[in-house]
N, C-alpha and C. Protein backbone atom coordinates (compact mmCIF):
# COMPACT_ATOMS: atom_id res chain seq x y z
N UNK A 1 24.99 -5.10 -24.62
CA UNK A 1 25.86 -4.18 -23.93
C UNK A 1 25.13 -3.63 -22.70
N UNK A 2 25.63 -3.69 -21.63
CA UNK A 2 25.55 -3.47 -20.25
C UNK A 2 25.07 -1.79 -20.33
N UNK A 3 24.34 -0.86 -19.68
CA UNK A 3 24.52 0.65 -19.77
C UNK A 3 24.19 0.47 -17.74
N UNK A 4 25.26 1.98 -17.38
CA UNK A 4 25.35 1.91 -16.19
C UNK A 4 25.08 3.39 -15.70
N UNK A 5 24.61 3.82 -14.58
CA UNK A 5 24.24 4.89 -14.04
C UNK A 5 25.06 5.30 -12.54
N UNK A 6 25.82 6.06 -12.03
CA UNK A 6 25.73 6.06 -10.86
C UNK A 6 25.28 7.31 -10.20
N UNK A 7 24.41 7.66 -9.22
CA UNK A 7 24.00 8.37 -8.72
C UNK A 7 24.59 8.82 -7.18
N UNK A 8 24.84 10.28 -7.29
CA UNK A 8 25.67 10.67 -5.99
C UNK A 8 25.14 11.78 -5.40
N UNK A 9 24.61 11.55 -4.35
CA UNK A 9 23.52 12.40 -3.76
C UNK A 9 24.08 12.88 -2.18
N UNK A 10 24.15 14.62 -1.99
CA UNK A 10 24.48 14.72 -0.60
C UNK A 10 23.37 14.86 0.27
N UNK A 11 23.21 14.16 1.55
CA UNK A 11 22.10 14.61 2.39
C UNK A 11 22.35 14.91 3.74
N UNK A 12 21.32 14.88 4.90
CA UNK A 12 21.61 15.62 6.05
C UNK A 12 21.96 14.16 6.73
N UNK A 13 21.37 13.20 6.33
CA UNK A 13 21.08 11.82 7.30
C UNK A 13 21.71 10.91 6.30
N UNK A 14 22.78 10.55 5.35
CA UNK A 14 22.24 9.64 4.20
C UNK A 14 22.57 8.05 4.50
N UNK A 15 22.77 8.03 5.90
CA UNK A 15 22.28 6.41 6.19
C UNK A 15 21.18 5.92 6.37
N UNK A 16 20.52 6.66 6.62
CA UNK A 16 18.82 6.78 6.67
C UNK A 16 17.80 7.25 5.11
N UNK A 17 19.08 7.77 4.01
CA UNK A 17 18.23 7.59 3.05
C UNK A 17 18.45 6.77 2.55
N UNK A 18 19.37 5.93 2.31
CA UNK A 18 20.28 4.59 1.79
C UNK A 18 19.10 3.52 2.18
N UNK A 19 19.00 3.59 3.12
CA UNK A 19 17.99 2.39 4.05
C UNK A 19 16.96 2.81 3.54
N UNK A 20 16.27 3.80 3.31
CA UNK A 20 14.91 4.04 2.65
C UNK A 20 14.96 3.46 0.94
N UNK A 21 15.86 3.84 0.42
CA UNK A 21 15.79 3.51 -1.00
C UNK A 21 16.06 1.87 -1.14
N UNK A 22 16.77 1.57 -0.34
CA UNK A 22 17.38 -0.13 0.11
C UNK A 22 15.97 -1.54 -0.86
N UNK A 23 14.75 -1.13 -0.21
CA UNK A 23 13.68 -1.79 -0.33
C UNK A 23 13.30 -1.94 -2.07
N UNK A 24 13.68 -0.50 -2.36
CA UNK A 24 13.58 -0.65 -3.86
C UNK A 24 14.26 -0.89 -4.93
N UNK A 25 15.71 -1.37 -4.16
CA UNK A 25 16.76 -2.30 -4.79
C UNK A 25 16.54 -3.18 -5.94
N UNK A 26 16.88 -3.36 -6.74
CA UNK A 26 16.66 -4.52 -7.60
C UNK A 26 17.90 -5.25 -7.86
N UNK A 27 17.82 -6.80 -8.68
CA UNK A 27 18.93 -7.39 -8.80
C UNK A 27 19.98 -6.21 -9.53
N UNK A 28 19.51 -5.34 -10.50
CA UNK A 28 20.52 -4.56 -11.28
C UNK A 28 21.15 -3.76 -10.67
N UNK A 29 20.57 -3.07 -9.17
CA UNK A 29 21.45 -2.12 -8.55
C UNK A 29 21.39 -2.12 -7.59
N UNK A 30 22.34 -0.89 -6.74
CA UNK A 30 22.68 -1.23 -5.52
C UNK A 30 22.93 0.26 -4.69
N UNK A 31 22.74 0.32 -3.70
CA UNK A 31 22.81 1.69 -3.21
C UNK A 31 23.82 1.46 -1.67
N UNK A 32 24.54 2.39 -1.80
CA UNK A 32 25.68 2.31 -0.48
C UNK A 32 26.00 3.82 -0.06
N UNK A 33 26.40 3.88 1.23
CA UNK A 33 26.59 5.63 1.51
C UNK A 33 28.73 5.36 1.49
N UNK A 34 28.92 6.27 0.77
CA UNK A 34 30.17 6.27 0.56
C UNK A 34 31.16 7.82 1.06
N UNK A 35 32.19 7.76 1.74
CA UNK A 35 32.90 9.27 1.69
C UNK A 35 33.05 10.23 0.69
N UNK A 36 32.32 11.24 1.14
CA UNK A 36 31.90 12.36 0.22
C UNK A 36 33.36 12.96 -1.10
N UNK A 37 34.62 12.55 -0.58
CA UNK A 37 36.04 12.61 -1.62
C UNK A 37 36.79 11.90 -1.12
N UNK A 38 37.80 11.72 -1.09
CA UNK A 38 39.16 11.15 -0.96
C UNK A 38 39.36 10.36 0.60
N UNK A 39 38.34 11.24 1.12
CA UNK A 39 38.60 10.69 2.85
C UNK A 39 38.05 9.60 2.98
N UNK A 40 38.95 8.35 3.39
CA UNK A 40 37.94 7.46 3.27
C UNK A 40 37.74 6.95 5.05
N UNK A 41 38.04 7.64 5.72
CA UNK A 41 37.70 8.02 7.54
C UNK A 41 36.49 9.15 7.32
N UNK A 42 35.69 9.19 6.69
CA UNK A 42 34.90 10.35 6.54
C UNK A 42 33.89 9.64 8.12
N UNK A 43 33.49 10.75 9.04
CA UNK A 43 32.91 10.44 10.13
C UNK A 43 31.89 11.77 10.29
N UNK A 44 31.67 12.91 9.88
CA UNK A 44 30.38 13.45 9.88
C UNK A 44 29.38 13.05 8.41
N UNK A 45 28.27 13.33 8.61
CA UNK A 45 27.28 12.76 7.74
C UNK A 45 27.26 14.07 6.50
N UNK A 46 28.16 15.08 6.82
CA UNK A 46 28.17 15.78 5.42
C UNK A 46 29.92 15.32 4.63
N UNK A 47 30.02 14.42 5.23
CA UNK A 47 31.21 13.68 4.57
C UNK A 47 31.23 12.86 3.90
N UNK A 48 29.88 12.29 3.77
CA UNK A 48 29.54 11.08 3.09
C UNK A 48 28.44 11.22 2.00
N UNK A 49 28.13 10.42 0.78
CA UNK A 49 27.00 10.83 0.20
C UNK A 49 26.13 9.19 0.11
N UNK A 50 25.11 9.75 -0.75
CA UNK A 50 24.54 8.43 -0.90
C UNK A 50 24.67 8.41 -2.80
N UNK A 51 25.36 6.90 -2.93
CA UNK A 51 25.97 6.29 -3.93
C UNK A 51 25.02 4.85 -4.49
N UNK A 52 24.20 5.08 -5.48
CA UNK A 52 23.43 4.39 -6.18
C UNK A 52 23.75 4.04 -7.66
N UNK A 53 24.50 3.13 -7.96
CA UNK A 53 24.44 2.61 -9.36
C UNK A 53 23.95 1.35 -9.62
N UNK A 54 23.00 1.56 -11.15
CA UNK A 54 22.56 0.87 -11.83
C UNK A 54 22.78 0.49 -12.98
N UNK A 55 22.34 -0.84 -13.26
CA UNK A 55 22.94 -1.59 -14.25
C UNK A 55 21.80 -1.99 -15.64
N UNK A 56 21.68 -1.94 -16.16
CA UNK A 56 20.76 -2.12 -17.15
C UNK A 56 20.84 -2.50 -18.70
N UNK A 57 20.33 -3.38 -19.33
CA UNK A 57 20.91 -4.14 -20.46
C UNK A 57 20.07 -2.85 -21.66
N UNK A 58 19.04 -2.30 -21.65
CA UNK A 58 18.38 -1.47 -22.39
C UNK A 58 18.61 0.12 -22.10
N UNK A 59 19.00 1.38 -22.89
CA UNK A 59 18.77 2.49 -22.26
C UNK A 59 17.47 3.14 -21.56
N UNK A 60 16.51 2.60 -22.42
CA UNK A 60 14.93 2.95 -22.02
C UNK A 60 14.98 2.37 -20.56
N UNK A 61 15.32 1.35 -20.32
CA UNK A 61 15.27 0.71 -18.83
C UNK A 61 15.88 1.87 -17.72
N UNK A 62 16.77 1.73 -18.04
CA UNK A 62 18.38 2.97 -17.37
C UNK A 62 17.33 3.83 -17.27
N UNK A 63 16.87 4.35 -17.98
CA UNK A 63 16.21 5.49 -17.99
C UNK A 63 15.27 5.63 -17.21
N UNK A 64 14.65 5.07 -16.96
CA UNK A 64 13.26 4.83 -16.43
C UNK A 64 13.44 4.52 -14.84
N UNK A 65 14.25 3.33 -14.58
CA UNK A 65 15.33 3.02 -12.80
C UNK A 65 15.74 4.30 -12.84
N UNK A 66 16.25 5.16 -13.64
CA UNK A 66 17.24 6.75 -12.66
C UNK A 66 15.76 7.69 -12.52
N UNK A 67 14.91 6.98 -13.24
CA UNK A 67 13.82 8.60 -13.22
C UNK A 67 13.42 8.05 -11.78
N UNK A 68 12.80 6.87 -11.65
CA UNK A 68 11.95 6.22 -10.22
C UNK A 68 13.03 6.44 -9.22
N UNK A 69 14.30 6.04 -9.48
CA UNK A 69 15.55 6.29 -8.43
C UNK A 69 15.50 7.74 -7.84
N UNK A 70 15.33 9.03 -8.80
CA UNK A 70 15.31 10.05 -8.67
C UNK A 70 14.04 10.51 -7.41
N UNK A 71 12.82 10.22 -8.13
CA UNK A 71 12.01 10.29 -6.99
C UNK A 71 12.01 10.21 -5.91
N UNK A 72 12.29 8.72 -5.71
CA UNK A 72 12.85 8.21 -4.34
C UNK A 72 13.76 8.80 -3.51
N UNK A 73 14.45 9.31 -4.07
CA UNK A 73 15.47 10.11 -3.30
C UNK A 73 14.66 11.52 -2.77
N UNK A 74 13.99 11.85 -3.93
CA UNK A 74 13.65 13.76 -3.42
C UNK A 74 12.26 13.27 -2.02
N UNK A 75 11.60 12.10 -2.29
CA UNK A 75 10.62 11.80 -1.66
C UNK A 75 11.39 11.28 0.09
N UNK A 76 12.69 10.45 0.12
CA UNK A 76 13.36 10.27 1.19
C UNK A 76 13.64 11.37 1.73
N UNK A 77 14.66 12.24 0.75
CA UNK A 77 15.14 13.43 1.80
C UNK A 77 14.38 14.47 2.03
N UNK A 78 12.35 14.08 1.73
CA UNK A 78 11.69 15.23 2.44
C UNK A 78 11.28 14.91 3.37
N UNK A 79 11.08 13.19 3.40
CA UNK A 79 10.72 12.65 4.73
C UNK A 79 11.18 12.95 6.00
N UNK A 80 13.10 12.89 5.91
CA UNK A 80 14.21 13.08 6.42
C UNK A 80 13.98 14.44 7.42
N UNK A 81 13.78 15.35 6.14
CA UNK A 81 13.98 16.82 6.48
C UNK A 81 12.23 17.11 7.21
N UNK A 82 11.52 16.78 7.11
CA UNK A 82 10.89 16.87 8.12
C UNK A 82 10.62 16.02 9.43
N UNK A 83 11.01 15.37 9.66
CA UNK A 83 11.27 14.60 10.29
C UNK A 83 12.03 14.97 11.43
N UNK A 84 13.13 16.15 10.42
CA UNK A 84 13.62 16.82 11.69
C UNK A 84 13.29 18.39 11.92
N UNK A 85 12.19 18.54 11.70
CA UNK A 85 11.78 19.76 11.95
C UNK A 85 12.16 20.84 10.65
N UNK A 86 12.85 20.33 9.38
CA UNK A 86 13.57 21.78 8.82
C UNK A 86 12.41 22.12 7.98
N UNK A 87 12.34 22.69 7.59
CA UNK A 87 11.61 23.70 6.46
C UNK A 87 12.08 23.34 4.97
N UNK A 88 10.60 22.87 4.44
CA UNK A 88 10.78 22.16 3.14
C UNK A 88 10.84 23.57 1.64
N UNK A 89 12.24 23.91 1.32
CA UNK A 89 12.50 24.55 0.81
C UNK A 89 12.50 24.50 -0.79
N UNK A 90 12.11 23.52 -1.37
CA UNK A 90 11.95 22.64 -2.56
C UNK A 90 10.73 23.88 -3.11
N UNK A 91 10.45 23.91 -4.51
CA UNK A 91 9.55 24.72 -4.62
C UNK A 91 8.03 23.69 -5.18
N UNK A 92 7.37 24.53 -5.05
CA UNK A 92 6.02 23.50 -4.86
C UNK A 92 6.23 23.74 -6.51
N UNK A 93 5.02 22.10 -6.52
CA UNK A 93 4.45 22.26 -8.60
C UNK A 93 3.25 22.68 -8.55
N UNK A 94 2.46 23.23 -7.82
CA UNK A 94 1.41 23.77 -8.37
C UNK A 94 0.01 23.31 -8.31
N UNK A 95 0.27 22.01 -7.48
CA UNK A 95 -0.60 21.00 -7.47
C UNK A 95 -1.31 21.18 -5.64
N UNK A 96 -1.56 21.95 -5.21
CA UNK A 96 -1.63 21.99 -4.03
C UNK A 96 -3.71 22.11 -3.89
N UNK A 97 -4.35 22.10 -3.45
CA UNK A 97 -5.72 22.13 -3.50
C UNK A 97 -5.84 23.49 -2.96
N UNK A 98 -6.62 24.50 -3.04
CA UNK A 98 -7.18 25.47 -3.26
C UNK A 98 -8.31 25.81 -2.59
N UNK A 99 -8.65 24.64 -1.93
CA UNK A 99 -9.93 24.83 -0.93
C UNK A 99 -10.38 25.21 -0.28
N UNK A 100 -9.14 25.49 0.87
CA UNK A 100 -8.83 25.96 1.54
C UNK A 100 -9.02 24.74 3.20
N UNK A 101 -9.21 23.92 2.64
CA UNK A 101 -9.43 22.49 3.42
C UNK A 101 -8.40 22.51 4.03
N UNK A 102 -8.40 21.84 5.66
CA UNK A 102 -7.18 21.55 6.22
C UNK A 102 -6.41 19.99 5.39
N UNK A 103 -7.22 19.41 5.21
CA UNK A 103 -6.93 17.93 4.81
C UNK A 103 -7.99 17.81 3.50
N UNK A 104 -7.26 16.27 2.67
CA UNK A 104 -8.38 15.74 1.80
C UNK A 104 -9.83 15.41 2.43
N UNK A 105 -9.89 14.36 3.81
CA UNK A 105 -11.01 14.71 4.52
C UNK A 105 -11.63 15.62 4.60
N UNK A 106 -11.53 16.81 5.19
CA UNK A 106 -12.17 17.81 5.30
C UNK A 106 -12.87 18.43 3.97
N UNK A 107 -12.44 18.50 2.72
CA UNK A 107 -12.69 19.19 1.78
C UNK A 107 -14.22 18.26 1.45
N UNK A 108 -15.34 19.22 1.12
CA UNK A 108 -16.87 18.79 1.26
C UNK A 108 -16.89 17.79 -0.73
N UNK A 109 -17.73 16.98 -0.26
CA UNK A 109 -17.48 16.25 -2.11
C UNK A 109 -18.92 16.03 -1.66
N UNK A 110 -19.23 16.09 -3.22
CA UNK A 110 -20.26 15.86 -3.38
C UNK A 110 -20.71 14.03 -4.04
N UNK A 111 -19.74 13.84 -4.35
CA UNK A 111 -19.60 12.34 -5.25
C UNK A 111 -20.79 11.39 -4.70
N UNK A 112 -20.38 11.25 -3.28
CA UNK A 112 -20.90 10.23 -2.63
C UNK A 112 -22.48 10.74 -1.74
N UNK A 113 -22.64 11.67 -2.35
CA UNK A 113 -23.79 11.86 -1.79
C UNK A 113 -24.87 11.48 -2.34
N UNK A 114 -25.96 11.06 -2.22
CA UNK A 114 -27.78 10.83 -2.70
C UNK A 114 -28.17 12.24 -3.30
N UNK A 115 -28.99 11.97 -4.71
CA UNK A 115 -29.41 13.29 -5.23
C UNK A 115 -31.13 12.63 -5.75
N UNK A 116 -32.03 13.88 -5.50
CA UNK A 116 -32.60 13.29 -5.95
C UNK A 116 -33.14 14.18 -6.98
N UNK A 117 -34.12 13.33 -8.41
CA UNK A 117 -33.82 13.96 -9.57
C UNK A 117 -35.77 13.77 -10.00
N UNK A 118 -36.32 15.08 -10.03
CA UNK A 118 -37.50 14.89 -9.98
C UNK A 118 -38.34 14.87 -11.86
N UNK A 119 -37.38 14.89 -12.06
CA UNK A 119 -37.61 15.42 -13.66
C UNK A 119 -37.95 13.92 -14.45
N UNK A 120 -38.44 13.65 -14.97
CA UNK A 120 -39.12 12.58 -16.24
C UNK A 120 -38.38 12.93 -17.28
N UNK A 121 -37.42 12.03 -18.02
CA UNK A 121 -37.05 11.76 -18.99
C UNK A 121 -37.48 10.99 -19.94
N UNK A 122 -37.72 10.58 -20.93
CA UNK A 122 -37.85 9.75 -22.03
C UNK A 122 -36.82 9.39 -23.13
């Protein structure tokens, strides 16, 4: 038995997120930007959404394509949204570095450095 998903997502650009998710298409699904209701002359881009369904012979599968599908989407429309200047309003997880580093570069590591170890072990 076939299990199916469709996903309906509104964005600022969503021909441009359609085309981003496009690449990660698989034979099971398919992603298209469709009129946001009934209008099917829909001509501004908050008229339209982006329309992703998937097809999948296992639920664990289904499951797993909508979780990665999901990503993809929040990861497109932050690209999107900065891209055009807006302010990423999403709330952070918590995971941010603390360093106070401008960048991963910048932040000092010690990993790769030479140590030297004067002590005698046995």
């Amino acid at each position: 038995m076939t299990r199916r998903a469709t996903i309906r997502t509104a964005h600022a650009e969503p021909e441009t997120i359609a085309a981003a998710l496009a690449p990660d298409n698989t034979d099971e699904m398919a992603t298209r930007v469709e009129p946001a209701g009934d209008d099917t002359a829909a001509t501004d881009a908050g008229d339209r959404v982006v329309v992703t369904t998937i097809e999948r012979d296992a639920t664990s599968g289904l499951q797993a394509t909508v979780d990665d599908t999901l990503v993809n989407l929040a990861v497109a429309d932050q690209v999107v949204s900065l891209a055009r200047d807006e302010p990423d309003t999403r709330p952070t997880s918590g995971t941010e570095s603390t360093s106070g580093a401008e960048s991963p570069t910048e932040a000092e590591s010690t990993a790769d450095q030479p140590t030297t170890d004067t002590n005698d072990t046995l």
